[in-house]
C-alpha atoms as a PDB file:
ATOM      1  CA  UNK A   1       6.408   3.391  22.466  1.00  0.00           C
ATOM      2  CA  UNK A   2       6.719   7.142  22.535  1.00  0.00           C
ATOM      3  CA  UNK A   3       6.464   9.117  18.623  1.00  0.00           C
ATOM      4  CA  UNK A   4       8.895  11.239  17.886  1.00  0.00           C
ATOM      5  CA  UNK A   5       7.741  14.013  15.993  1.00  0.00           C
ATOM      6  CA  UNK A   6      10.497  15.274  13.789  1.00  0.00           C
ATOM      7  CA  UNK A   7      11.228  11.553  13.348  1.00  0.00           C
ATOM      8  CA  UNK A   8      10.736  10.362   9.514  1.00  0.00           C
ATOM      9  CA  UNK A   9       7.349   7.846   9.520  1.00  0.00           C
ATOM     10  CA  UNK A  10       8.863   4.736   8.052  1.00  0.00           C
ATOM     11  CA  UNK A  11       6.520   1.597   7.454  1.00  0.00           C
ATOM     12  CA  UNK A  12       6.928  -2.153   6.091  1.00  0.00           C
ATOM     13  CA  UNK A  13       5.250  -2.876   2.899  1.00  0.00           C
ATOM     14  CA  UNK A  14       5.022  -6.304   1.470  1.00  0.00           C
ATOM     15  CA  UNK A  15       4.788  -6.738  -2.502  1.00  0.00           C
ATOM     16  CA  UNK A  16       4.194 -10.855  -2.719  1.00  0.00           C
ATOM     17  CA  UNK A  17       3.202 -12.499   0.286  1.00  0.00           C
ATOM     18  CA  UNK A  18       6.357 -14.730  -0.003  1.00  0.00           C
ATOM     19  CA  UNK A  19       8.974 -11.795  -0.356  1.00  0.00           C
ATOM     20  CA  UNK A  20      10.478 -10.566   2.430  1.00  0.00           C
ATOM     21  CA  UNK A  21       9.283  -6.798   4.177  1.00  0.00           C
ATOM     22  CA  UNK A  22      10.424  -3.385   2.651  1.00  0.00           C
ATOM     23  CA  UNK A  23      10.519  -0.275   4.312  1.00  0.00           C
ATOM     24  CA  UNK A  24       9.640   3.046   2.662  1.00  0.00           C
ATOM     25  CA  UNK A  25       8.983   6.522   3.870  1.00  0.00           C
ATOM     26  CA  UNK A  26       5.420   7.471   4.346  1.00  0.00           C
ATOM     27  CA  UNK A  27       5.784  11.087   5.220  1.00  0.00           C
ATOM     28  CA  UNK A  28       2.345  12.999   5.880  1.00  0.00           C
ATOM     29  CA  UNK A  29       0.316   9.924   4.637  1.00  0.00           C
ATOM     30  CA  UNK A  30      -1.527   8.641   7.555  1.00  0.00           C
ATOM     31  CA  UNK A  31      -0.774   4.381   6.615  1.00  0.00           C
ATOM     32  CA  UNK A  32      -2.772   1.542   8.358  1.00  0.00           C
ATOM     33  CA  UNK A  33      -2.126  -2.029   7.881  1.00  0.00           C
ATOM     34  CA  UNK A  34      -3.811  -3.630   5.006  1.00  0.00           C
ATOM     35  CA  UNK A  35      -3.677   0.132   3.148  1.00  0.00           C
ATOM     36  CA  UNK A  36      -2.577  -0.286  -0.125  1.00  0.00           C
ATOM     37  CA  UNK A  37       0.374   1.948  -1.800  1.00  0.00           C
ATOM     38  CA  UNK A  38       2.339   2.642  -4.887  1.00  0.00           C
ATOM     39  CA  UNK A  39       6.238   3.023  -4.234  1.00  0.00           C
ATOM     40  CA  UNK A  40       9.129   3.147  -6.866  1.00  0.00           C
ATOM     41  CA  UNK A  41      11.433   0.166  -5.179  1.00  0.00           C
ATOM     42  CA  UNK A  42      14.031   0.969  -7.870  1.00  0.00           C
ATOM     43  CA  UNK A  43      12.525  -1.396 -10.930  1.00  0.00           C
ATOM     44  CA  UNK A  44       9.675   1.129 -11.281  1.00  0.00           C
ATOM     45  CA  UNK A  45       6.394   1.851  -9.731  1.00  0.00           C
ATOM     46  CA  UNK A  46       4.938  -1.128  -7.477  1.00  0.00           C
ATOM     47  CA  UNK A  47       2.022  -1.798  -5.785  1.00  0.00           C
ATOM     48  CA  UNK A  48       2.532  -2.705  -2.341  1.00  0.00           C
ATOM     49  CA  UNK A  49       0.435  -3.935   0.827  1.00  0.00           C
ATOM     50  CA  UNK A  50       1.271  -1.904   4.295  1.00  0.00           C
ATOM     51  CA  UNK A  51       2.263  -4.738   6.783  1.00  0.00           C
ATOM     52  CA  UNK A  52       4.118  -2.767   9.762  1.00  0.00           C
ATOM     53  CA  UNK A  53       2.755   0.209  10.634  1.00  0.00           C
ATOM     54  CA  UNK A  54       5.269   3.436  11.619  1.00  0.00           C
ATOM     55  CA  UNK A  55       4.657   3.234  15.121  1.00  0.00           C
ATOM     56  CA  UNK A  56       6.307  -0.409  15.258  1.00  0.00           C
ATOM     57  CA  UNK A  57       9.032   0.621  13.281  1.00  0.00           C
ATOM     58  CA  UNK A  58      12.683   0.915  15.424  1.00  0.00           C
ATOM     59  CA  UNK A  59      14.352   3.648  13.446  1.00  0.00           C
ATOM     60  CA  UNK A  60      17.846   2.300  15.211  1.00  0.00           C
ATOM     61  CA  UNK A  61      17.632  -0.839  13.293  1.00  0.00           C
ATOM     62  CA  UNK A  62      16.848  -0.016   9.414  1.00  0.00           C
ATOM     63  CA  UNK A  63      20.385   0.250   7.807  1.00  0.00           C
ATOM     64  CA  UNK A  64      19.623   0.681   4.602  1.00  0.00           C
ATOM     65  CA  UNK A  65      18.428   4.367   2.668  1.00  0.00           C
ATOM     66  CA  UNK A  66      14.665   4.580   2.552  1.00  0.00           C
ATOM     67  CA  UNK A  67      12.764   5.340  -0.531  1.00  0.00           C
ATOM     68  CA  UNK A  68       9.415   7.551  -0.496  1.00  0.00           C
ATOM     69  CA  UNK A  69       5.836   5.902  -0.831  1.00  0.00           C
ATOM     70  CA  UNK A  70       4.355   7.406  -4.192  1.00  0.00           C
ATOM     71  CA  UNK A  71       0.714   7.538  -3.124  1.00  0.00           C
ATOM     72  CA  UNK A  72      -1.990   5.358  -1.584  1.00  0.00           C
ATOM     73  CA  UNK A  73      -4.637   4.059  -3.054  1.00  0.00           C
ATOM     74  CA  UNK A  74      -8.018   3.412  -2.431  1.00  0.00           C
ATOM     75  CA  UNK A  75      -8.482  -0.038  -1.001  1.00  0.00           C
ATOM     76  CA  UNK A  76     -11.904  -1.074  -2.166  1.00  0.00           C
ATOM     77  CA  UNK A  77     -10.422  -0.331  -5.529  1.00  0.00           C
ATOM     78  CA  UNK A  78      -7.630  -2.536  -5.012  1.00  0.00           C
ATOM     79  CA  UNK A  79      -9.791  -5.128  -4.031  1.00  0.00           C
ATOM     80  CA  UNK A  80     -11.772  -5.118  -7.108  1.00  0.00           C
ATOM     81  CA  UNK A  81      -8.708  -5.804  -9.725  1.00  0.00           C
END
């Protein structure tokens, strides 16, 4: 799959492992799966697990508007809570 440049980087983050996938905005963050991120998904900050990454991400099939990730945090300190 080729990467668009001026294409937004969208990836899927998981908050439960039984809820169903989320996408968010990642902008300049550079995400891998298993990084760990805060995102507002409208009931207030969240902590969040990346699951897709951006470059498995079809732009052409997300319908809905896409929120911004917050930040990333560390994941050893995630881990350790």
């Amino acid at each position: 799959m080729t990467s668009n440049r001026n294409a937004p980087r969208i990836v899927g983050i998981r908050f439960v492992e039984i809820e169903p996938l989320k996408f968010f905005q990642s902008d300049e963050q550079d995400l891998k799966i298993g990084d760990w991120v805060l995102m507002d998904d409208g009931n207030g900050p969240t902590k969040g697990q990346v699951a897709i990454s951006s470059d498995q991400v079809l732009l052409s099939e997300l319908t809905c508007p896409i929120k911004g990730i917050l930040t990333k945090f560390d994941n050893e300190s995630v881990t350790k809570e």
